[in-house]
C-alpha atoms as a PDB file:
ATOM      1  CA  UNK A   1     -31.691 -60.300 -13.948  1.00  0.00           C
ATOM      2  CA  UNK A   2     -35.111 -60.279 -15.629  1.00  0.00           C
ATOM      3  CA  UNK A   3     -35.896 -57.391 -17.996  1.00  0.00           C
ATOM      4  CA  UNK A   4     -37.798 -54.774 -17.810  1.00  0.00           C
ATOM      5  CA  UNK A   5     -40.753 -53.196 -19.685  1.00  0.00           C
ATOM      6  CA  UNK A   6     -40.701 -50.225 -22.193  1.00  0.00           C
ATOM      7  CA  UNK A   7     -42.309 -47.329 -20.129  1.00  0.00           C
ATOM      8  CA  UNK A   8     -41.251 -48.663 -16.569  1.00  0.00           C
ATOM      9  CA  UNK A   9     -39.900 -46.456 -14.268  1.00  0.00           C
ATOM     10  CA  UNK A  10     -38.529 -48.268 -11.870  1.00  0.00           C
ATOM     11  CA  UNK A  11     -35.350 -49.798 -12.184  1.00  0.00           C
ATOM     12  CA  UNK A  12     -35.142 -48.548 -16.523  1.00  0.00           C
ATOM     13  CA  UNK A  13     -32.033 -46.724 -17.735  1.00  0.00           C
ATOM     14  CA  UNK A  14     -32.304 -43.247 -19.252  1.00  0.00           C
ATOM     15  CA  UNK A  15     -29.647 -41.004 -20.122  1.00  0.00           C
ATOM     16  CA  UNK A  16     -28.778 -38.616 -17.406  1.00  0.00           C
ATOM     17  CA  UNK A  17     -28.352 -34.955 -18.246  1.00  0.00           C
ATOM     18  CA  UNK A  18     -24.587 -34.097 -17.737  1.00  0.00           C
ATOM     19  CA  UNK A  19     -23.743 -31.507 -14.957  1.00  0.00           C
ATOM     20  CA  UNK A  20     -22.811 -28.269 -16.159  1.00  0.00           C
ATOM     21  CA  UNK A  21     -19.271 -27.469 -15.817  1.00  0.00           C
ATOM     22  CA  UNK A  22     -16.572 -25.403 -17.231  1.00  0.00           C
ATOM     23  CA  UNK A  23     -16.123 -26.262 -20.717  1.00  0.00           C
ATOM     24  CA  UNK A  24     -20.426 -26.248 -21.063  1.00  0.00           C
ATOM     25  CA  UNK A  25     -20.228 -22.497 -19.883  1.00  0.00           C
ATOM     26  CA  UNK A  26     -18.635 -19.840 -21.609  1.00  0.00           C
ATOM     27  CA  UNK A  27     -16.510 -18.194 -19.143  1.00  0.00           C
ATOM     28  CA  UNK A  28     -18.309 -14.709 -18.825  1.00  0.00           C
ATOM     29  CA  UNK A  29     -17.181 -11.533 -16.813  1.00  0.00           C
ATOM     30  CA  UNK A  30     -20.012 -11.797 -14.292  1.00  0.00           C
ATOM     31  CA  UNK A  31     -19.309 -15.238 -12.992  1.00  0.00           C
ATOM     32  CA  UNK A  32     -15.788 -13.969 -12.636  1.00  0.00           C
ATOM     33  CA  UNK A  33     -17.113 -11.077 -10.874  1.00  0.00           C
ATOM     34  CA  UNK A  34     -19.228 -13.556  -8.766  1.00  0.00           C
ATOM     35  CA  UNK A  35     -16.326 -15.141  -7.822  1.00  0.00           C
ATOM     36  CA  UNK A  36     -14.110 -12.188  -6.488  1.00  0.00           C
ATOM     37  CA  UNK A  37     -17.468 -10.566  -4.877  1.00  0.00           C
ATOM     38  CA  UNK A  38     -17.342 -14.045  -2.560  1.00  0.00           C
ATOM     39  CA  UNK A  39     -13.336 -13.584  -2.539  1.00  0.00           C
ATOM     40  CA  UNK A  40     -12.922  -9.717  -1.312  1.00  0.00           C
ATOM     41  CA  UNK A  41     -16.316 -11.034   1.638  1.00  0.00           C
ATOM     42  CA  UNK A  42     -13.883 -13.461   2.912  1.00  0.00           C
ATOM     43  CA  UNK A  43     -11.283 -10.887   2.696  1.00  0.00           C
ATOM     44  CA  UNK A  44     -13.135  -8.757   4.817  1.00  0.00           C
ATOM     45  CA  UNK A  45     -13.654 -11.321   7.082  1.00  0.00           C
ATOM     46  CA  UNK A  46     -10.324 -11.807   7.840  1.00  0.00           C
ATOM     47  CA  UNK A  47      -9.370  -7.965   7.657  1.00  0.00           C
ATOM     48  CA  UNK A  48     -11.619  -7.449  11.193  1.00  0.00           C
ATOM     49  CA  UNK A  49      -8.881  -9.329  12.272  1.00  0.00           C
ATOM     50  CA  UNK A  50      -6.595  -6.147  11.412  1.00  0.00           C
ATOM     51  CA  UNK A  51      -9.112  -3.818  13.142  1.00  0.00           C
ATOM     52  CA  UNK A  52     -10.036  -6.241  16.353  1.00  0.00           C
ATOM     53  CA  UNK A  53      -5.764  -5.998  16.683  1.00  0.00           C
ATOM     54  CA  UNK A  54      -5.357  -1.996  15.966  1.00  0.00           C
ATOM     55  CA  UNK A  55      -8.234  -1.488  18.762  1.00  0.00           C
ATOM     56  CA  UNK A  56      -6.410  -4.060  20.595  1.00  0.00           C
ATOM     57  CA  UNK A  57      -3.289  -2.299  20.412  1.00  0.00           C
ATOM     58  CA  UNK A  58      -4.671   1.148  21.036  1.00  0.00           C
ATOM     59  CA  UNK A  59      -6.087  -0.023  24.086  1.00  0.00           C
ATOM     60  CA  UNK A  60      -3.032  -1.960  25.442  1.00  0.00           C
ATOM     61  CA  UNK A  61      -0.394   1.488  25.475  1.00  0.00           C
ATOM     62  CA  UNK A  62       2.270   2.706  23.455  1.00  0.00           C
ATOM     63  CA  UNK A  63       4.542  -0.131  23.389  1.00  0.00           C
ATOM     64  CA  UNK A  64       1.543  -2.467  21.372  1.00  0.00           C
ATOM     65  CA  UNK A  65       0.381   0.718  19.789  1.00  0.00           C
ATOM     66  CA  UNK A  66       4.169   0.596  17.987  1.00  0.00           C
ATOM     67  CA  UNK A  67       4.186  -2.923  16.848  1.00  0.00           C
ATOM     68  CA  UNK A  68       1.230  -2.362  14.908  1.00  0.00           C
ATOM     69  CA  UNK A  69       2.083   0.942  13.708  1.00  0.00           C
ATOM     70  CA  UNK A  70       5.437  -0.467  12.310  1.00  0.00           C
ATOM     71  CA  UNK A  71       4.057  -3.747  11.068  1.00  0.00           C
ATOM     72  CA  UNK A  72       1.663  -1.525   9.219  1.00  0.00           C
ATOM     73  CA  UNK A  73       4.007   0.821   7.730  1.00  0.00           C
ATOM     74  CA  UNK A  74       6.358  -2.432   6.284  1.00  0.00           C
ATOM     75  CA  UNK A  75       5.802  -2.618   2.913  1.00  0.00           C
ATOM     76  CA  UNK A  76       3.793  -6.146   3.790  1.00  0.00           C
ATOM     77  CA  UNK A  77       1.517  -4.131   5.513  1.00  0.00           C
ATOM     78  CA  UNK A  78       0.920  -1.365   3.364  1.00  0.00           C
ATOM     79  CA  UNK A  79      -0.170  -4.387   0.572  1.00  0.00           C
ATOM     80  CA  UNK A  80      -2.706  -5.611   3.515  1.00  0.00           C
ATOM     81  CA  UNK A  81      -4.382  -2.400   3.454  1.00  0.00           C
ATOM     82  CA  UNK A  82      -4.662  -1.749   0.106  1.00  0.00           C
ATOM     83  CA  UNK A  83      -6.210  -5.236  -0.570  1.00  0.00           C
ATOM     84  CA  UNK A  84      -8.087  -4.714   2.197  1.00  0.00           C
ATOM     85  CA  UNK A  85      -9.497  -1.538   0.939  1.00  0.00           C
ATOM     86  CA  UNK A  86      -9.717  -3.040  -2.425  1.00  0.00           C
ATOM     87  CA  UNK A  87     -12.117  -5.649  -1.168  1.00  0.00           C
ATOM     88  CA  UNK A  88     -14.287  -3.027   0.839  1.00  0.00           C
ATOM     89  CA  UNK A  89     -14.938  -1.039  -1.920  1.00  0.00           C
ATOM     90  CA  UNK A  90     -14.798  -3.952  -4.381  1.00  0.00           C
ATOM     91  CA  UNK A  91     -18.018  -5.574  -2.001  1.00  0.00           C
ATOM     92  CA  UNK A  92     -19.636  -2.412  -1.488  1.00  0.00           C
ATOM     93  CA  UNK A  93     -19.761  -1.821  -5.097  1.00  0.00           C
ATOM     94  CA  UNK A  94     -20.684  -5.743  -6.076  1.00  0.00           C
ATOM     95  CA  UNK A  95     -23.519  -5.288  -3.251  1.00  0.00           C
ATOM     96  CA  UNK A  96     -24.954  -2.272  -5.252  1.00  0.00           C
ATOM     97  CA  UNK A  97     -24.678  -4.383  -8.422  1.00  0.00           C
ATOM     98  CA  UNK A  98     -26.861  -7.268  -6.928  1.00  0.00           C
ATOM     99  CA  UNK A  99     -29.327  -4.017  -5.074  1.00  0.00           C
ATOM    100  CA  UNK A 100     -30.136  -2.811  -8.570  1.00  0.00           C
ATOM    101  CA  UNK A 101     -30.731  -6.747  -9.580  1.00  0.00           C
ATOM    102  CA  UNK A 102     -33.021  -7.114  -6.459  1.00  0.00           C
ATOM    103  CA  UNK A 103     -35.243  -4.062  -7.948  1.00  0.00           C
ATOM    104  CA  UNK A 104     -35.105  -6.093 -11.557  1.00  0.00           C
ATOM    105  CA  UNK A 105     -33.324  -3.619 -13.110  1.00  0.00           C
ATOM    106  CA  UNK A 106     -30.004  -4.776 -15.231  1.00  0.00           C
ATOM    107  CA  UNK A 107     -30.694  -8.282 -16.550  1.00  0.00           C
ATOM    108  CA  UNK A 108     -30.115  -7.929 -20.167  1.00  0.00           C
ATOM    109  CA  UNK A 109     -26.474  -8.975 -21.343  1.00  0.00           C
ATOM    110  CA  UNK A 110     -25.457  -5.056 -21.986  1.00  0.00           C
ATOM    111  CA  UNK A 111     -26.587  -4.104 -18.864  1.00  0.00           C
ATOM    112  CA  UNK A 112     -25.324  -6.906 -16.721  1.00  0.00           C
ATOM    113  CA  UNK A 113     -21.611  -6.527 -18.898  1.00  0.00           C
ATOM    114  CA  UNK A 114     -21.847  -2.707 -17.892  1.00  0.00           C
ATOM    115  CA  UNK A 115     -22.399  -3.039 -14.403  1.00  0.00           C
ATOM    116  CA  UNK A 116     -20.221  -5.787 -14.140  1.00  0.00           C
ATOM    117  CA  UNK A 117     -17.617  -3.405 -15.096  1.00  0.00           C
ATOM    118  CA  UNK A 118     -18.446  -0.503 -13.568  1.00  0.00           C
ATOM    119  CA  UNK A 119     -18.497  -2.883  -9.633  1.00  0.00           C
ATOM    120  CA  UNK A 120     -14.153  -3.409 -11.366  1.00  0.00           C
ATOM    121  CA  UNK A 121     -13.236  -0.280 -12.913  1.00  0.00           C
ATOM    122  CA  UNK A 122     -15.107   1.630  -9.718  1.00  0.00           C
ATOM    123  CA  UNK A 123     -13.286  -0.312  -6.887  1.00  0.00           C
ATOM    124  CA  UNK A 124      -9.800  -0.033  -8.685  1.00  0.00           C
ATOM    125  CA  UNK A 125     -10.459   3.273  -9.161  1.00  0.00           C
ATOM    126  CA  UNK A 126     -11.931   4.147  -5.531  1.00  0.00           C
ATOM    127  CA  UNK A 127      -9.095   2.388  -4.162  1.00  0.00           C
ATOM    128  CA  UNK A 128      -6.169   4.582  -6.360  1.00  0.00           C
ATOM    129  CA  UNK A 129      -8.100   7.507  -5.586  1.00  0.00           C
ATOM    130  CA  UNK A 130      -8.518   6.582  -1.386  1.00  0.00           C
ATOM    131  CA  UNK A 131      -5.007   5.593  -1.531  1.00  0.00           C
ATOM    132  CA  UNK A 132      -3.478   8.813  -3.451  1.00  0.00           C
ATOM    133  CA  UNK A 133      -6.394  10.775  -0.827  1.00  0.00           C
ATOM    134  CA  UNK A 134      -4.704   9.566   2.194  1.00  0.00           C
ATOM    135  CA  UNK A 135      -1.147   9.743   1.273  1.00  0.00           C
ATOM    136  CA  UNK A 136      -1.487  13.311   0.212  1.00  0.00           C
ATOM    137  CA  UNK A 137      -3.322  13.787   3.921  1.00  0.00           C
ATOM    138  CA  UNK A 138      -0.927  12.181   5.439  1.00  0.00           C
ATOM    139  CA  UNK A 139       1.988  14.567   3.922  1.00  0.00           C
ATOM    140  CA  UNK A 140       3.383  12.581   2.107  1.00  0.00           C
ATOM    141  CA  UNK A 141       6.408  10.080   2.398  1.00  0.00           C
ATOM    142  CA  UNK A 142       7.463   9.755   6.046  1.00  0.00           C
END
């Protein structure tokens, strides 16, 4: 194979930059944050399921009506809806948090740290308090 001249670029070997990857990046609340944001939209997703079968069953009489009003008061399906309403409010919140990016406001490491944690302590705490809400509407235990 015949040799090639200094300065070619065709065909001449340079060092390649290395992807970036985990142990390059220090591991940093907000790409944590990005990653649950993207985690709690596919939970959503997946939660219309859970609405499409309560209309479902509302529409189809009392007998369907039942099986979804007992698979939803199991203990399985009390954890569905409170991870479902985690992720609501945990996307609603992460969508304000990338709003007040869109109007260039919050890029400096303080801020971006702060509202990262206000998008985790606000949904845990919006889900406690929606949770504690309802159960207190509801009377209580049943």
């Amino acid at each position: 194979m015949a040799e090639l001249k200094a300065g070619s670029t065709t065909g001449s070997r340079r060092a390649r930059p290395l992807s970036p990857h985990l142990q390059v990046y220090k591991l940093m609340l907000t790409f944590v944050m990005s990653g649950f944001h993207r985690i709690s939209g596919a939970v959503l997703y997946f939660g219309m399921l859970l609405i499409a079968w309560w209309l479902i069953a509302a529409a189809s009489g009392p007998n369907a009506y039942a099986n979804f009003e007992w698979f939803m008061g199991s203990l399985i399906g009390r954890l569905v809806l409170f991870g479902y309403t985690w992720a609501l409010l945990h996307h609603l919140l992460g969508g304000i948090r990338h709003l007040i990016w869109d109007t260039i406001h919050g890029f400096e490491p303080a801020e971006r740290e702060l509202l990262v944690l206000a998008t985790l302590v606000g949904s845990i705490s919006l889900t406690l308090i929606v949770w504690v809400v309802g159960y207190l509407a509801m009377g209580g235990p049943r």
